[in-house]
Protein backbone atom coordinates (compact mmCIF):
# COMPACT_ATOMS: atom_id res chain seq x y z
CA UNK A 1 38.09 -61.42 -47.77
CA UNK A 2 36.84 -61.32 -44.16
CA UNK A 3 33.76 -59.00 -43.92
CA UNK A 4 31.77 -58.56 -40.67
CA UNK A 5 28.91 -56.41 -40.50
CA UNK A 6 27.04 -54.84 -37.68
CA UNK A 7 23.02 -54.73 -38.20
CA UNK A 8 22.26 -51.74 -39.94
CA UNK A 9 23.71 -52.41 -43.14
CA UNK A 10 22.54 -55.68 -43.36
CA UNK A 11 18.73 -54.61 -42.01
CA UNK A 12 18.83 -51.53 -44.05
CA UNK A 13 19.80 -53.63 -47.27
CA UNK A 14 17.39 -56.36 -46.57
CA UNK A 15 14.28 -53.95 -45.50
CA UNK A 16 14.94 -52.58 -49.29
CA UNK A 17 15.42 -55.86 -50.62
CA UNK A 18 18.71 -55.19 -51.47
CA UNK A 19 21.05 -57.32 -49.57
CA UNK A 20 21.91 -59.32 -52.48
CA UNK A 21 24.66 -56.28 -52.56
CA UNK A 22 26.52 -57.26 -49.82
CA UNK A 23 26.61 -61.34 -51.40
CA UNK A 24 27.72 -60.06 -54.81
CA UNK A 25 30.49 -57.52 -52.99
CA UNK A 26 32.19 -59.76 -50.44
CA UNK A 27 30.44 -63.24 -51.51
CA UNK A 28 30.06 -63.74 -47.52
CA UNK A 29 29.87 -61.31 -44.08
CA UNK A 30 30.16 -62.51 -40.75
CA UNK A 31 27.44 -61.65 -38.10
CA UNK A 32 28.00 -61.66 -34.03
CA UNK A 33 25.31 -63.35 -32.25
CA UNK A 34 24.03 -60.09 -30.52
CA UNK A 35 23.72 -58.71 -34.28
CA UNK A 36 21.80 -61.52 -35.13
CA UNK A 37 19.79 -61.02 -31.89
CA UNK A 38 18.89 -57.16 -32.69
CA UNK A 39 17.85 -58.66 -36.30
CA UNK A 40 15.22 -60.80 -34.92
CA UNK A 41 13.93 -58.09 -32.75
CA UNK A 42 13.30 -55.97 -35.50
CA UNK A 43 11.73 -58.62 -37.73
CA UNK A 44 11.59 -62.69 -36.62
CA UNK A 45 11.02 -63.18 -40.24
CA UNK A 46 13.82 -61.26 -41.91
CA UNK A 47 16.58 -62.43 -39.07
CA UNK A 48 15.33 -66.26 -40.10
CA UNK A 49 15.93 -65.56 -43.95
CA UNK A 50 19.04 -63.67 -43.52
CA UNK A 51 20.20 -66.93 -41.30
CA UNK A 52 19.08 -69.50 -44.01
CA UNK A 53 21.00 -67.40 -46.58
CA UNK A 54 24.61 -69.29 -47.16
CA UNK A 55 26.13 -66.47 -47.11
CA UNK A 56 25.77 -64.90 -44.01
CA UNK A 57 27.61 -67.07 -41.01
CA UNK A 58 27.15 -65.99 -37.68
CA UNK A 59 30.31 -66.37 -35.51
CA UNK A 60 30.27 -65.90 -31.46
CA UNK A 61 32.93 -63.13 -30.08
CA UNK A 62 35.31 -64.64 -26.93
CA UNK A 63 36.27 -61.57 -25.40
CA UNK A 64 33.22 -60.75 -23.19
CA UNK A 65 35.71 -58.17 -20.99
CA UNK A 66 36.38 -56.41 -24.43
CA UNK A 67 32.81 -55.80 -25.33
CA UNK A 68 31.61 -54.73 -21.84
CA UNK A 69 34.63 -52.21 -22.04
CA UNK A 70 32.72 -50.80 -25.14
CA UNK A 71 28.91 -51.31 -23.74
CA UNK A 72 29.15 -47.59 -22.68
CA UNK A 73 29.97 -46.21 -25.56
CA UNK A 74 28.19 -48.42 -28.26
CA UNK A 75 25.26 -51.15 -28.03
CA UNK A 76 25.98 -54.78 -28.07
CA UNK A 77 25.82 -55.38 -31.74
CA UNK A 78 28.53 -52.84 -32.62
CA UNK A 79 30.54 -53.50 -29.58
CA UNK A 80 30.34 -57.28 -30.89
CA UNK A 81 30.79 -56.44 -34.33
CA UNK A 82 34.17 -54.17 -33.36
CA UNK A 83 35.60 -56.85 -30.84
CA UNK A 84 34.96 -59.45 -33.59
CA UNK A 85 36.83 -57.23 -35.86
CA UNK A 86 39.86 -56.88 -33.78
CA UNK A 87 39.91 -61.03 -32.76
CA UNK A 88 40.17 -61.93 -35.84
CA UNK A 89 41.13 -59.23 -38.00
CA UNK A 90 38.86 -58.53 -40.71
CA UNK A 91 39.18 -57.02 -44.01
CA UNK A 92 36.34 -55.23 -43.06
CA UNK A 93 33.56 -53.77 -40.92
CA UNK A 94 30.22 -52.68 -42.22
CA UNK A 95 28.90 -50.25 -39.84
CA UNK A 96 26.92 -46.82 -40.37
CA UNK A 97 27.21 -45.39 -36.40
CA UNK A 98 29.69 -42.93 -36.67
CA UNK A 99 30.47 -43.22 -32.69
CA UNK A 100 31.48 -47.16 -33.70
CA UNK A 101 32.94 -46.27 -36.69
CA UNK A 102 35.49 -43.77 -34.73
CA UNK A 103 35.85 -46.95 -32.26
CA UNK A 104 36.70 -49.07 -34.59
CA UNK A 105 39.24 -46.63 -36.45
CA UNK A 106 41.09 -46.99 -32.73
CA UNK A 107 41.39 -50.83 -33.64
CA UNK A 108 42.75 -49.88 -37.01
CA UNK A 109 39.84 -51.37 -38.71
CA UNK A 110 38.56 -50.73 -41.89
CA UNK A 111 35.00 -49.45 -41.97
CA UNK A 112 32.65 -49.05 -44.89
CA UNK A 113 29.18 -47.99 -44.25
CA UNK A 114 25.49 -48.95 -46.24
CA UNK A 115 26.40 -45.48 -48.23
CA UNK A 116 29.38 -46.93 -49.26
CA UNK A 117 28.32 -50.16 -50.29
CA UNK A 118 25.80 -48.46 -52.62
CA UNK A 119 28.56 -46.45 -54.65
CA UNK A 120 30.48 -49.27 -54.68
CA UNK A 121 27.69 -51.63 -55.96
CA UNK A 122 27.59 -49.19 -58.84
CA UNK A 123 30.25 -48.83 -59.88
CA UNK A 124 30.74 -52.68 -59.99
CA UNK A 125 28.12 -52.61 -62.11
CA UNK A 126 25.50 -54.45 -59.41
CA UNK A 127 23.00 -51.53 -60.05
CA UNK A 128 22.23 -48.57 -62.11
CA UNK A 129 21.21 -45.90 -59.81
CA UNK A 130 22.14 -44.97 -56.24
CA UNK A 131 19.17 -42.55 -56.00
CA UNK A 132 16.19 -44.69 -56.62
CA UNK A 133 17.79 -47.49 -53.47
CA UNK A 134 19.12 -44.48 -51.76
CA UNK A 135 15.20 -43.17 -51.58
CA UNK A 136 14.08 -46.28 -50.40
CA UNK A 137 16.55 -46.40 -47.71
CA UNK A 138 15.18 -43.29 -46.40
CA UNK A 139 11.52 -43.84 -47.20
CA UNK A 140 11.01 -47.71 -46.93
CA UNK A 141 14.07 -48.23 -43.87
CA UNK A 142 13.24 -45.33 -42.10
CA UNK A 143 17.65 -44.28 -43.04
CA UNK A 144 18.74 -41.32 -41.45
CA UNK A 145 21.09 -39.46 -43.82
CA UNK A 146 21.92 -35.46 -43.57
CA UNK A 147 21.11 -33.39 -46.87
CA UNK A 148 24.40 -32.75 -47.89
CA UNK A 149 25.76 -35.77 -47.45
CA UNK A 150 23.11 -36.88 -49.64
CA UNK A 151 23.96 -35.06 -52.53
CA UNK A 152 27.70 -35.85 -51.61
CA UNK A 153 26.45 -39.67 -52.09
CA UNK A 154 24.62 -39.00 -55.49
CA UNK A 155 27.88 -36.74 -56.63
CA UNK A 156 30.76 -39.51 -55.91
CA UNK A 157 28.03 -42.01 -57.74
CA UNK A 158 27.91 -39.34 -60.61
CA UNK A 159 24.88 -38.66 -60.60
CA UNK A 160 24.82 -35.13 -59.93
């Protein structure tokens, strides 16, 4: 299964220490370079651990006229991420923006967000409880979420 993720999931994962999710769910993801890049803005030492991980490969996107067609729209990681997508036509794409997720539905590309990943980590069986990581998304990773779809979250997780 080809996975590539743009950064949120992966940051949001990782500032909660739970990116072993996204290993034990698709075994590997692919970053774009300009992902990578926004990692080590946001933390030199978590972009360097999530790049020795051997799970994570980092792949470089060849249609530069693609992604600048996108630049006005989205930021460089998700127009990488989406372009990347499209080139070589992934299983899936990880992304929580819901401006690049409607982008990327134009492509025909599957999209699964960090919310996602959660439920579906459960109900593989990769963790107990939404709520408690959902919490720490929010409180630890600074995760924007609205209130109902909060509870929507906790309900398809059944634990409502």
């Amino acid at each position: 299964m080809k996975v590539i993720s743009n950064t949120s999931p992966v940051l949001n994962l990782t500032l909660v220490h739970q990116e072993r999710l996204l290993k034990d769910l698709y075994h590997s993801i692919i970053i774009t370079t300009a992902v990578y890049d926004e990692l080590q803005i946001y933390d030199l030492k978590l972009a360097k651990r999530i790049l020795q991980s051997n799970w994570v490969e980092i792949s470089e996107v060849q249609n530069r006229q693609q992604i600048d067609g996108l630049l006005d729209d989205l930021d460089i990681g998700e127009a990488e991420a989406i372009v990347l997508s499209a080139q070589i036509h992934t299983d899936l794409l990880l992304i929580d923006e819901k401006k690049g997720r409607t982008i990327a539905a134009q492509y025909d590309i599957p999209v699964a967000g960090t919310l996602s990943i959660l439920i579906k980590s459960k109900e593989n069986g990769l963790i107990h409880s939404v709520k408690p990581v959902l919490n720490r998304l929010i409180s630890d990773a600074g995760f924007w979420i609205k209130e109902d779809l909060y509870f929507h979250v906790l309900e398809r997780s059944g634990e409502l």
